[in-house]
Protein backbone atom coordinates (compact mmCIF):
# COMPACT_ATOMS: atom_id res chain seq x y z
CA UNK A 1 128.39 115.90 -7.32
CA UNK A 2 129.02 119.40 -6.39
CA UNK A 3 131.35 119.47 -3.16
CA UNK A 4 132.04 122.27 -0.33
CA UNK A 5 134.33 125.41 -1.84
CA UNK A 6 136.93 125.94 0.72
CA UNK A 7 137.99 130.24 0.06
CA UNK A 8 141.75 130.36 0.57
CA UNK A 9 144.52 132.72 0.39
CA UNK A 10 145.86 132.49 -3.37
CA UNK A 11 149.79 131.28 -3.34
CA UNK A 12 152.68 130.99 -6.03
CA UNK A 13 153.97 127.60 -6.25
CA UNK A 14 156.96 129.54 -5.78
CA UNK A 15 156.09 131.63 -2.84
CA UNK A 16 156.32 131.58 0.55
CA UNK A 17 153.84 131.55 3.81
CA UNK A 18 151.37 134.56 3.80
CA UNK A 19 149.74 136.04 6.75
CA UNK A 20 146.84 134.35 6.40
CA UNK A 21 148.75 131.02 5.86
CA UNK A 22 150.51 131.77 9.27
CA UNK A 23 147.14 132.52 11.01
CA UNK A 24 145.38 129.49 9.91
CA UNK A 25 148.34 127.27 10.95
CA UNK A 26 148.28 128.82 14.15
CA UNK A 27 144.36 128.25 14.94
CA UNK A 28 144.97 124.67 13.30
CA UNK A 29 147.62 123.67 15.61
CA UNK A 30 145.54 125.03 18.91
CA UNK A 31 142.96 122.79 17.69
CA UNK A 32 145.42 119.70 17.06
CA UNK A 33 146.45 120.62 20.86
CA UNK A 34 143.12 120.60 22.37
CA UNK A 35 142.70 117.31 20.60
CA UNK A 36 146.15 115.68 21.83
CA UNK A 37 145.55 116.59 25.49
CA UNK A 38 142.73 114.25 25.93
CA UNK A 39 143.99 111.24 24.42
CA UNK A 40 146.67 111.69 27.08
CA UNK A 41 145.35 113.59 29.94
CA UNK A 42 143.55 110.96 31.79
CA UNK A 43 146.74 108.14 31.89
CA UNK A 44 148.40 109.97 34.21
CA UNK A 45 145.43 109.51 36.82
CA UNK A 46 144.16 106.36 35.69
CA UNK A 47 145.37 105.02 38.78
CA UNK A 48 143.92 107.13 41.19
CA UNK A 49 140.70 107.13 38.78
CA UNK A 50 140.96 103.24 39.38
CA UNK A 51 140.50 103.71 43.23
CA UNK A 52 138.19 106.27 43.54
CA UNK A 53 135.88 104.43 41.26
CA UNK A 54 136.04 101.03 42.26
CA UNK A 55 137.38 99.43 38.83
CA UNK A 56 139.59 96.74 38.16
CA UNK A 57 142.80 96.83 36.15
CA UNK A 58 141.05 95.93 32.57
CA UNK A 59 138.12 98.06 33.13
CA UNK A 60 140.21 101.05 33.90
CA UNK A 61 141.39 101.20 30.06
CA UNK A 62 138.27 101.32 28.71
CA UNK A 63 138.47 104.99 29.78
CA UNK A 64 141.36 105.32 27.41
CA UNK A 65 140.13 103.07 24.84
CA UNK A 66 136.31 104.39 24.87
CA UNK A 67 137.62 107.74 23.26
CA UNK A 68 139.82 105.90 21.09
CA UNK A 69 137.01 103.72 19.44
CA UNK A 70 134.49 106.56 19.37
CA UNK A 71 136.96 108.91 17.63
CA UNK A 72 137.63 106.11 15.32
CA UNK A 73 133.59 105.00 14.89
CA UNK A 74 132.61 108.96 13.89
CA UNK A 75 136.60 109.80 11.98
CA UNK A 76 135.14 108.43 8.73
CA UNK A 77 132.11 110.83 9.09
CA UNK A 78 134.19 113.84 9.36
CA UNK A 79 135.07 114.05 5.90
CA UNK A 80 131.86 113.80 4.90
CA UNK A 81 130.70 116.44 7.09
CA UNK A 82 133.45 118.57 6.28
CA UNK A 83 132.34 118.89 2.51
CA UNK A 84 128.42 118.88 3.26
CA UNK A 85 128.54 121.70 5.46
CA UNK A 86 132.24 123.03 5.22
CA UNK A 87 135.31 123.01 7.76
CA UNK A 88 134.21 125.93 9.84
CA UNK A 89 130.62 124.72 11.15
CA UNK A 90 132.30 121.38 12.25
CA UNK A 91 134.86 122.53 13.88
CA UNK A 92 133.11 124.95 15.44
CA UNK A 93 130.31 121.98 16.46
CA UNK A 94 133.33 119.53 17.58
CA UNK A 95 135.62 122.44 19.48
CA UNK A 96 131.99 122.89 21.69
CA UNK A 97 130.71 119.57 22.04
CA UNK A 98 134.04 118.39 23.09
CA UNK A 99 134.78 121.17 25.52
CA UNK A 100 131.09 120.25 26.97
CA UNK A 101 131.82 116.87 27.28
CA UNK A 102 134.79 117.69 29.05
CA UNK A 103 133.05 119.20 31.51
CA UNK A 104 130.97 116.18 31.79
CA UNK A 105 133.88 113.98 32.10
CA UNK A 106 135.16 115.94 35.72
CA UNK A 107 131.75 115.70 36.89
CA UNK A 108 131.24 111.93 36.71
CA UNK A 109 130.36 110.24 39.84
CA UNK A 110 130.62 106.63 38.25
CA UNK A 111 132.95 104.34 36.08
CA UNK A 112 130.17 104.02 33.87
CA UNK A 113 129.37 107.66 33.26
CA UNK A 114 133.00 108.67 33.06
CA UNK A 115 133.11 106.42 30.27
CA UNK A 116 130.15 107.30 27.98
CA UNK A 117 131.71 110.78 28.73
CA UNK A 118 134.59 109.94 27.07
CA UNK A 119 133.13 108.65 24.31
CA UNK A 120 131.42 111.99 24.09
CA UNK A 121 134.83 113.59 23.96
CA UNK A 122 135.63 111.07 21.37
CA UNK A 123 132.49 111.34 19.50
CA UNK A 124 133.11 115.27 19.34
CA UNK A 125 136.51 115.41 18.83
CA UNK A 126 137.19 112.86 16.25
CA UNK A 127 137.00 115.72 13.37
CA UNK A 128 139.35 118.20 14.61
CA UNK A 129 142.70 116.28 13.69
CA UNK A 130 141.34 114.56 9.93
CA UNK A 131 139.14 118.29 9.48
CA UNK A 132 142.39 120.22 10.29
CA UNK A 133 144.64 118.61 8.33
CA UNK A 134 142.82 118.06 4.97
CA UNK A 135 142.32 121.76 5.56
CA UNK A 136 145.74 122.58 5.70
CA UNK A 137 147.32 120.72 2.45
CA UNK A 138 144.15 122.10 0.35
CA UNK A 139 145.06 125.35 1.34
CA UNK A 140 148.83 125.66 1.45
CA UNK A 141 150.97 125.07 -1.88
CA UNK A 142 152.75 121.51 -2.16
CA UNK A 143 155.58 122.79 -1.80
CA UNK A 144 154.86 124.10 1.90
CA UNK A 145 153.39 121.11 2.73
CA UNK A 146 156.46 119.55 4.57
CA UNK A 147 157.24 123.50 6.99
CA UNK A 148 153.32 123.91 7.48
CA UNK A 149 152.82 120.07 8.62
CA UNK A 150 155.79 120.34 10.72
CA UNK A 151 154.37 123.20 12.96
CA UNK A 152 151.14 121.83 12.81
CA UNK A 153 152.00 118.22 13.94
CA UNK A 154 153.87 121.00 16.89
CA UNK A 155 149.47 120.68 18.23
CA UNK A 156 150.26 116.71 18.98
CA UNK A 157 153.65 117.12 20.60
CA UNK A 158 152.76 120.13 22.64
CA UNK A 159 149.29 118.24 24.25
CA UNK A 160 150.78 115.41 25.42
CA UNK A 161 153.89 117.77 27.30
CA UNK A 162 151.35 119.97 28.73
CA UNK A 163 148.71 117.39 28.97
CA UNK A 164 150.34 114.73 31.52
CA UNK A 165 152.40 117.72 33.40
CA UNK A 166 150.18 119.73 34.30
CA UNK A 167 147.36 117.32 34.94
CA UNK A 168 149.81 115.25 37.52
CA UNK A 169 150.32 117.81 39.94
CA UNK A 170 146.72 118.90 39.26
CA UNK A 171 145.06 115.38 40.16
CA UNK A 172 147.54 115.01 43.10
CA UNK A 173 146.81 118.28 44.69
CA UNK A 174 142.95 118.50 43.90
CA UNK A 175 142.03 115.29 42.29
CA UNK A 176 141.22 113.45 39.41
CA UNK A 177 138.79 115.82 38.07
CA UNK A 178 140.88 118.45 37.89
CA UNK A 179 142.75 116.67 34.47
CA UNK A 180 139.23 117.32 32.37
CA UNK A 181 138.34 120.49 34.39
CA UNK A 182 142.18 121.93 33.01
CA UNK A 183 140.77 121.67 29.03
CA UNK A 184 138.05 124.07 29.53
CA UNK A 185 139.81 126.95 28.83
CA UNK A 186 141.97 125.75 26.37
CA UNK A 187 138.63 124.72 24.55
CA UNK A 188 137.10 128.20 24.34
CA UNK A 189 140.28 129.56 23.03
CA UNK A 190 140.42 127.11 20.34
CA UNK A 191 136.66 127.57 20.07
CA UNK A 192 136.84 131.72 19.09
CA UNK A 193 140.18 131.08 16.94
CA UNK A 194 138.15 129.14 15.05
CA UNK A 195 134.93 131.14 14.87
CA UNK A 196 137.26 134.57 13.98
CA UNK A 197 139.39 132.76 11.94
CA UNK A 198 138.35 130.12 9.59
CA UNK A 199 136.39 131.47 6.68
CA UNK A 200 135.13 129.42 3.65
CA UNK A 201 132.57 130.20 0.53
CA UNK A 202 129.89 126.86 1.47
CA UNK A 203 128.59 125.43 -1.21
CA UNK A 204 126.22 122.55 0.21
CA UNK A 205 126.50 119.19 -1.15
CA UNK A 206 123.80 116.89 -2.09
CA UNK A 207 125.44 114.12 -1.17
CA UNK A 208 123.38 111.66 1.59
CA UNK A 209 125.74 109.76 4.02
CA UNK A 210 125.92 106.15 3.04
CA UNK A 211 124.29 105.21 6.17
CA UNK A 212 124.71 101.53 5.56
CA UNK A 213 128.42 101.76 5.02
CA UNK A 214 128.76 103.95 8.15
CA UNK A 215 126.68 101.90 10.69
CA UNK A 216 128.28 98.48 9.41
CA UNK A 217 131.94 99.72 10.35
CA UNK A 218 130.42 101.25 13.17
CA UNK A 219 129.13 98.03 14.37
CA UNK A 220 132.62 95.94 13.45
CA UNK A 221 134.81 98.74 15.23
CA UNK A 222 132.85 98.11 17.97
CA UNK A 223 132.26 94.61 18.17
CA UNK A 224 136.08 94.39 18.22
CA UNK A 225 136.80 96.36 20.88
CA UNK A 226 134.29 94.56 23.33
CA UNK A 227 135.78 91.43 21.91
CA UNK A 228 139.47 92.39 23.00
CA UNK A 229 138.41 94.17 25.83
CA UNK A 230 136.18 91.42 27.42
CA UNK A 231 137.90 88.28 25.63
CA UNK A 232 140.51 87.71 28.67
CA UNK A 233 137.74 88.17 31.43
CA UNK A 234 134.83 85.82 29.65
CA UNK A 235 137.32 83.64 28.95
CA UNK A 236 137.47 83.82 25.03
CA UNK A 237 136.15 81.44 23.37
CA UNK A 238 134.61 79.50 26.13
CA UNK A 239 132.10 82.17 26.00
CA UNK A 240 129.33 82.79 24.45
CA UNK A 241 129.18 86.55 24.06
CA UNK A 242 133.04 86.33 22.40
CA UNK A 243 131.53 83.75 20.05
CA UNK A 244 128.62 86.15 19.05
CA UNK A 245 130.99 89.53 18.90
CA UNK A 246 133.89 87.86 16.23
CA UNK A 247 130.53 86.61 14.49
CA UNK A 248 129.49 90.24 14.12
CA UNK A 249 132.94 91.52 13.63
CA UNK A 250 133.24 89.14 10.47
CA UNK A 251 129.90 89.71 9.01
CA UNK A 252 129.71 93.57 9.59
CA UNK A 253 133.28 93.49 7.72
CA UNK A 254 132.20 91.45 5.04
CA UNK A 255 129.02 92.92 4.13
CA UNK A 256 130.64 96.19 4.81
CA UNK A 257 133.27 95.37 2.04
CA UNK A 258 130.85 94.14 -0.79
CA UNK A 259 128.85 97.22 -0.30
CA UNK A 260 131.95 99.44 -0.65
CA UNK A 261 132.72 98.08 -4.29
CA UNK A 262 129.02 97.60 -5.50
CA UNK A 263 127.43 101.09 -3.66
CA UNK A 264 126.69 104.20 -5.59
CA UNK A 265 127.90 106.45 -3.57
CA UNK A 266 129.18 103.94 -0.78
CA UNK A 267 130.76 105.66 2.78
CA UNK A 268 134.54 105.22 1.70
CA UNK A 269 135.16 106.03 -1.94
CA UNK A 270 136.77 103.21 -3.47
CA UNK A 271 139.00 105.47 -5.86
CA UNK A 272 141.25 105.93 -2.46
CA UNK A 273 142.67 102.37 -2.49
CA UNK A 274 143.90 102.82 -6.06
CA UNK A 275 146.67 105.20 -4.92
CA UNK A 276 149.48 102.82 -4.09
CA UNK A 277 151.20 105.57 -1.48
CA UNK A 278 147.92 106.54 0.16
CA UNK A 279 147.40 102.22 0.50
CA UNK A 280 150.57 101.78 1.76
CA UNK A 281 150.44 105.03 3.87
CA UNK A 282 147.23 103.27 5.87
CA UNK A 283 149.18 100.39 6.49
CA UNK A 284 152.19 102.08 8.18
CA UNK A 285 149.56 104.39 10.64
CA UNK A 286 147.58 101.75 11.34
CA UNK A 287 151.05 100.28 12.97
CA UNK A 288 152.00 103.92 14.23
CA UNK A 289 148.63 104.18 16.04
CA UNK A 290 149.87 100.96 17.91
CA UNK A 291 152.58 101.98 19.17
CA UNK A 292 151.64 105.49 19.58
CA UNK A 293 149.54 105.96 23.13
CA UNK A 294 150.77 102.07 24.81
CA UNK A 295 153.56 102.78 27.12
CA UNK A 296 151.77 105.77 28.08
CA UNK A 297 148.76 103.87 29.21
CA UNK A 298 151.22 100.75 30.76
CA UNK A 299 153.86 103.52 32.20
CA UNK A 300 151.44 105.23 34.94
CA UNK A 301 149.74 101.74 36.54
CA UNK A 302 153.26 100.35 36.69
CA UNK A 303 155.61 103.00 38.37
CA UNK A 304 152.60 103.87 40.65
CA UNK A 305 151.21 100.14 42.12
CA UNK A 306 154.46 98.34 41.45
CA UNK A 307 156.73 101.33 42.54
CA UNK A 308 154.80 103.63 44.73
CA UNK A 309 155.62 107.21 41.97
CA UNK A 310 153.72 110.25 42.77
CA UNK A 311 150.88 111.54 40.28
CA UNK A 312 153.26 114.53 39.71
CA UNK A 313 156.78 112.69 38.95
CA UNK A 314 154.40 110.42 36.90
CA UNK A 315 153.37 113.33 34.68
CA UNK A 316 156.53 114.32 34.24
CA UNK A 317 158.02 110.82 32.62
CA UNK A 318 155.22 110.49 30.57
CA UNK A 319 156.20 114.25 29.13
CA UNK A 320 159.55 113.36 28.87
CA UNK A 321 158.03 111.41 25.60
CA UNK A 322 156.65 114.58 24.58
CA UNK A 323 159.80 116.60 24.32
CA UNK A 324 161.18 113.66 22.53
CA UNK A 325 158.73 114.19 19.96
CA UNK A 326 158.83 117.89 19.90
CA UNK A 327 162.65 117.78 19.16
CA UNK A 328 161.94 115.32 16.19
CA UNK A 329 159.41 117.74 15.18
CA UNK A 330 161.68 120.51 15.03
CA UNK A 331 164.33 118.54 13.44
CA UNK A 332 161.82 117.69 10.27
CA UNK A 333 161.03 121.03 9.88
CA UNK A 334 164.98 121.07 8.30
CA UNK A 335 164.57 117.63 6.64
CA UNK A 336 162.33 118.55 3.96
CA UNK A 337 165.05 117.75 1.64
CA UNK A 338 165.64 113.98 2.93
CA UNK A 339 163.80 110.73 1.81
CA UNK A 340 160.67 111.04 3.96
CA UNK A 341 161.64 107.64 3.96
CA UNK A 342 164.92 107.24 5.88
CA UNK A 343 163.49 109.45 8.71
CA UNK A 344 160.28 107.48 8.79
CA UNK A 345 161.96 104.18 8.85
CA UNK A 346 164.63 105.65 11.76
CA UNK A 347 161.48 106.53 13.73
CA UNK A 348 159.78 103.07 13.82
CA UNK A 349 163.81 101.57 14.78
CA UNK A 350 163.68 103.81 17.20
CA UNK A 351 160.37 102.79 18.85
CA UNK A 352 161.37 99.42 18.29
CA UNK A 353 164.55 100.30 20.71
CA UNK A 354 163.03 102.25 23.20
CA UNK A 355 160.52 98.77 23.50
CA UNK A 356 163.87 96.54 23.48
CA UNK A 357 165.13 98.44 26.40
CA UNK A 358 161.51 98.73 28.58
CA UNK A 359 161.17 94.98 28.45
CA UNK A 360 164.68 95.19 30.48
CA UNK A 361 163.21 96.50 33.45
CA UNK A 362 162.60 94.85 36.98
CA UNK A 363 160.44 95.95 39.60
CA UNK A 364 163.57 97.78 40.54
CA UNK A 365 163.11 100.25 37.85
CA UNK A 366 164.53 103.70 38.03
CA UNK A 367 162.87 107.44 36.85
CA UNK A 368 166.05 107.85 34.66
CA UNK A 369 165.14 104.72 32.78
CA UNK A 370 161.57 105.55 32.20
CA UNK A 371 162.49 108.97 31.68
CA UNK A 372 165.02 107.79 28.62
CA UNK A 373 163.11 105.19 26.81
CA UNK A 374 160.36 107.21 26.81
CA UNK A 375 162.05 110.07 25.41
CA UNK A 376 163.64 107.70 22.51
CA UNK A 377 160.28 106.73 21.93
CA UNK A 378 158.75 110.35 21.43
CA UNK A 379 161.93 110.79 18.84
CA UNK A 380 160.46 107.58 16.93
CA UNK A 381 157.19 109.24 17.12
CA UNK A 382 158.27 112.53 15.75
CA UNK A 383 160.13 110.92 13.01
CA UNK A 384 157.68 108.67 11.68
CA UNK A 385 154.44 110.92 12.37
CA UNK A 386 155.35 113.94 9.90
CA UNK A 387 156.97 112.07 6.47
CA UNK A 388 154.25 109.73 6.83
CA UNK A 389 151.43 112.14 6.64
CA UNK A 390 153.26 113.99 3.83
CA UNK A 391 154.19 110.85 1.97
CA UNK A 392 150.54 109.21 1.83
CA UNK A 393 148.80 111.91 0.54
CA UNK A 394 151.59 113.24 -1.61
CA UNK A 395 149.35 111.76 -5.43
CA UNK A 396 146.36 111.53 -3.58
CA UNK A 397 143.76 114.43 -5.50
CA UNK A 398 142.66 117.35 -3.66
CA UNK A 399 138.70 115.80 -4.09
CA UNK A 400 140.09 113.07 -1.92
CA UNK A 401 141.87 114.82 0.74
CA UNK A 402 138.75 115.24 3.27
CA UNK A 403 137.95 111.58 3.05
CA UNK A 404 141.37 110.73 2.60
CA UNK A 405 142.15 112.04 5.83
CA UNK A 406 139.46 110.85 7.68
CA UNK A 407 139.95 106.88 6.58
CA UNK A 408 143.67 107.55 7.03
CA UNK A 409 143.06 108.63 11.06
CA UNK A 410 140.29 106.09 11.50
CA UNK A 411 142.69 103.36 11.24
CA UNK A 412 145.49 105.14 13.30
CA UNK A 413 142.56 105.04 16.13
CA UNK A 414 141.65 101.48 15.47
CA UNK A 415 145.28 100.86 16.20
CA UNK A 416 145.42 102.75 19.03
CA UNK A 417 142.69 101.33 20.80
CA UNK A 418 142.85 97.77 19.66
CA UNK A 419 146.66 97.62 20.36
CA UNK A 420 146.53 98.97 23.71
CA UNK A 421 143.50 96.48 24.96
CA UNK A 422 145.61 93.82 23.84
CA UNK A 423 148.71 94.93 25.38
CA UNK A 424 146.83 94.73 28.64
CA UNK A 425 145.43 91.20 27.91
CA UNK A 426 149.29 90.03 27.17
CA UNK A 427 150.11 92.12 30.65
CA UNK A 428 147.51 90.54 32.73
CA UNK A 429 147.38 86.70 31.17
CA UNK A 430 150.83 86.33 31.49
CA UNK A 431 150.85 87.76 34.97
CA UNK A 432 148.29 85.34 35.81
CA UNK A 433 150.26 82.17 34.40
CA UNK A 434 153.68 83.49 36.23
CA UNK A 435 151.70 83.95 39.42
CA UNK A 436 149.94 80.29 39.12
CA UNK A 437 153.79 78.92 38.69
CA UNK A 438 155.11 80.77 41.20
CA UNK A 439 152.81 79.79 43.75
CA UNK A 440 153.93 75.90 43.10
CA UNK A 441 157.25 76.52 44.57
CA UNK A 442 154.93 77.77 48.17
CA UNK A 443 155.42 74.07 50.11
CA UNK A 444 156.01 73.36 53.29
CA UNK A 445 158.46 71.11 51.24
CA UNK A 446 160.65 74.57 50.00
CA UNK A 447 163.54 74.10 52.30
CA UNK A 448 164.39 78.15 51.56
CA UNK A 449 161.24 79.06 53.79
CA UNK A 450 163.67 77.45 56.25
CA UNK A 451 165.78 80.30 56.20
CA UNK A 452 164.00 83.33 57.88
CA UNK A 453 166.65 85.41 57.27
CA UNK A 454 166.70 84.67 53.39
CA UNK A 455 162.35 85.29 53.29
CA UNK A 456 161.86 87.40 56.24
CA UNK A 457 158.44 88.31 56.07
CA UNK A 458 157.43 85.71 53.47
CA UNK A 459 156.30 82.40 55.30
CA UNK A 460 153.65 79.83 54.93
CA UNK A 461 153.13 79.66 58.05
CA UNK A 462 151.38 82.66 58.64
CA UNK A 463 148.25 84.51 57.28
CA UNK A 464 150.14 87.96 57.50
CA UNK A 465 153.31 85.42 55.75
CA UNK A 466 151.22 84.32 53.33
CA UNK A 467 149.59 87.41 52.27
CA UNK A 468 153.18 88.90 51.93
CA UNK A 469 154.38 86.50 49.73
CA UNK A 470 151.12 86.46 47.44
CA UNK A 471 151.74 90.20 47.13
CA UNK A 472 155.15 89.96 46.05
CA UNK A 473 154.38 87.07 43.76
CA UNK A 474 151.38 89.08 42.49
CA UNK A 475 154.15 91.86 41.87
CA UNK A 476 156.39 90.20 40.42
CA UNK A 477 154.03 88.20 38.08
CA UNK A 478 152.79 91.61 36.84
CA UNK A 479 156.16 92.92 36.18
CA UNK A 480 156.94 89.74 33.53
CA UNK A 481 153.08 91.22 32.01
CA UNK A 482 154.18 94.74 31.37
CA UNK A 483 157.83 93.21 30.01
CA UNK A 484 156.05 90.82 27.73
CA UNK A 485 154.06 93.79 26.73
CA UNK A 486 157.08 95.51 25.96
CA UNK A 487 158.29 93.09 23.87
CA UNK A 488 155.61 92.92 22.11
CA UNK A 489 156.17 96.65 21.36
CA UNK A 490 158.99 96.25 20.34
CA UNK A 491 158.47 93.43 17.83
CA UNK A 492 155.73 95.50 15.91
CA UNK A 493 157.79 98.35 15.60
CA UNK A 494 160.91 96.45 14.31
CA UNK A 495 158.50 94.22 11.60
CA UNK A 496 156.95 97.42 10.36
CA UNK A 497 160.40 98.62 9.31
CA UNK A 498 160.43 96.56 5.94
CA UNK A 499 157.35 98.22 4.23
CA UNK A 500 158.29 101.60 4.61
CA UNK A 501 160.13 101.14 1.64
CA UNK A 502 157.86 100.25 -0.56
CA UNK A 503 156.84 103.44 -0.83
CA UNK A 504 157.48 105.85 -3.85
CA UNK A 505 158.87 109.20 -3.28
CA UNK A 506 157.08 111.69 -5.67
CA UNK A 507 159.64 113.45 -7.98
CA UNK A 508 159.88 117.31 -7.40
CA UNK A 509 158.77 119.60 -9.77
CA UNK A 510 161.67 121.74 -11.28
């Protein structure tokens, strides 16, 4: 099976980073940054998006979760693509596509379009990060791999800094539109790095997509999300369309496995799951892409319906997370030395802390304690992201690296996405139960509704009374939601911990 000849700058074991090295880390990152900004950009307006377009508190995720699951649905495609037709024509294809879509996404008049927008971006953009990457550690020495990752991973701190900042005073001064409108620019420059940039020797593969393999995880990745996604509203299992999407999840999955071990040339290469790191390594991201993006899809809702933030000081808590990361980032780059290990298994404690800590707030809660835990978290983030990218594809063969990659971010997305639908189902079911207990202690038999100056406003004996105290109920019943949420962040961080260290550190070659 001939395969697509990447031309790169010859390098020493021994030597250092070229010129050419440098330049291709520098379009690489740009592109990693491009990528970042939209998972992010569009939290920070979700609320606003929410009113302007008429959509309820579940429906506003899928805006967030739509780009997840279509990143993750054509990830596993990008390696193939990558060594049919090389890394330069598909990035160049997913830098334009996704800038276009962008565009697109501004534009949209209606929840609906916004959202197969999105899953344009997603569609588009779902090579750049996997692409990039495999890229990079075929083309720099092992020995760089730690310092070039390290400035690279820089492209997914630096997106979701700029990302939420800018785009929160841009929504609140000229609207929601303005968030996708802002990537344009940063598109095109990404788009002629790339073009001037990237060269390769192409050497076209005859190699046909498994098209059976790629449309059955298509069709489970999907299946899932509606069923998380639409579970709480239908009811789960009371309905029938939950009934007929685990059906199709199952089946898809099974049939999708079988054909993976019994194919020819089946859509994931079986030979990956023999590498003990690289299975381990898909484990730990899968768990790192849930706890990656979900307080910074809970944070915005929260401190703007339950505590009345601006779009602007919004943006800026949700970037405090990015500098978090960045300083982690920075701190790796003089780590190389260390146990990927210890820092990877600090970063998931962390994250497990910074959850601890949000499921301590009230409806009371302040910018400084937003602005904190989300800064802790970005640390965790930084920590964990870099050794375990380095770590899982440390024995993995350079034949495997494109697909490799792509498998590897695939699940980091399915994580992200699925994680984040049912953090909102935990957030809104448990509101709902609070509220419905709550409500019992409303009687005209509540002897406290006898004290006016106790209740004030809240009475039962008027509509404008009762509508009062259902709102604060309501907002109170939502606060336990988004603490149980936290929790439940916090839990999956801390049970991660464990298998970290089941991993085996590669010995250095002297």
């Amino acid at each position: 099976m001939s395969t697509a000849a990447d031309t790169v700058e010859p390098a020493s074991e021994e030597g250092g980073l070229t010129l050419w090295h440098i330049t291709v880390l520098l379009i690489l990152t740009f592109v990693t940054i491009l990528y970042s900004m939209t998972v992010t950009i569009a939290n920070v307006a979700l609320p606003e998006i929410r009113g302007a377009l008429s959509a309820t508190q579940d429906q506003i995720t899928w805006i967030v979760t739509a780009n997840i699951v279509a990143t993750a649905v054509a990830t596993p495609m990008a390696g193939w693509c990558a060594t049919r037709f090389g890394v330069r024509p598909v990035l160049l294809v997913a830098v334009a596509g996704f800038t276009l879509s962008s565009v697109l996404c501004g534009a949209a008049t209606s929840l609906m379009a916004l959202v197969a927008f999105r899953v344009g971006q997603g569609l588009f953009g779902a090579a750049m990060v996997p692409v990039s990457q495999a890229f990079l550690l075929r083309s720099f020495p092992r020995h760089l791999h730690n310092a070039a990752m390290s400035i690279w991973a820089m492209g997914a701190v630096l997106g979701p800094i700029i990302a939420p900042t800018v785009g929160g005073y841009l929504s609140e001064a000229y609207g929601w539109r303005w968030v996708f409108f802002m990537i344009v620019p940063f598109g095109l420059i990404a788009l002629l790095g790339v073009a001037l940039v990237i060269r390769e020797n192409v050497e076209q593969s005859k190699t046909r997509l498994d098209w059976t393999g790629f449309l059955l995880l298509s069709l489970a990745i999907t299946a899932l999300q509606f069923l998380v996604d639409r579970g709480e509203r239908n009811g789960w299992f009371d309905a029938t369309e939950t009934w007929i999407e685990a059906i199709i999840v199952g089946g898809a999955l099974y049939i999708f496995v079988v054909h993976t071990f019994t194919a020819k040339n089946s859509f994931v290469n079986p030979r990956l799951f023999l590498d003990r790191n690289y299975n381990l390594g898909l484990l730990l991201v899968l768990s790192f892409g849930m706890l990656n993006f979900t307080p910074m899809v809970l944070f915005p809702p929260l401190l703007q319906e339950l505590r009345g933030y601006p779009q602007s000081i919004i943006g800026l808590l949700l970037a405090a997370r990015g500098v978090g990361t960045l300083i982690a980032f920075t701190s790796m780059f003089f780590l190389g030395r260390v146990d990927p290990r210890i820092p990877m298994a600090f970063g998931f404690i962390l994250q497990g802390l910074s959850g601890y800590y949000m499921a301590q707030f009230d409806v009371n809660l302040t910018t400084w304690g937003v602005g904190w835990t989300g800064f802790v978290q970005g640390i965790g983030v930084g920590f964990s992201w870099i050794p375990l990218s380095v770590i899982a594809f440390a024995t993995l063969s350079p034949q495997m690296m494109n697909q490799g990659a792509a498998f590897f971010h695939l699940l980091r997305n399915i994580g992200s996405s699925i994680y984040i639908s049912v953090s909102v189902v935990v957030l809104l079911h448990t509101a709902k139960v609070h509220y419905a207990i709550s409500t019992e202690w409303v009687s005209i038999y509540n002897k406290i509704f006898d004290m006016s100056f106790v209740t004030g406003l809240w009475n039962h004996s008027t509509e404008t009374g009762l509508a009062a105290l259902s709102g604060e109920i309501q907002r109170q019943g939502l606060m336990i939601g988004y603490i149980n949420a936290f929790n439940l962040f916090a839990v999956t961080s801390f049970l991660t911990v464990p298998f970290i260290f089941f991993l085996r550190v590669p010995k250095k070659k002297k």
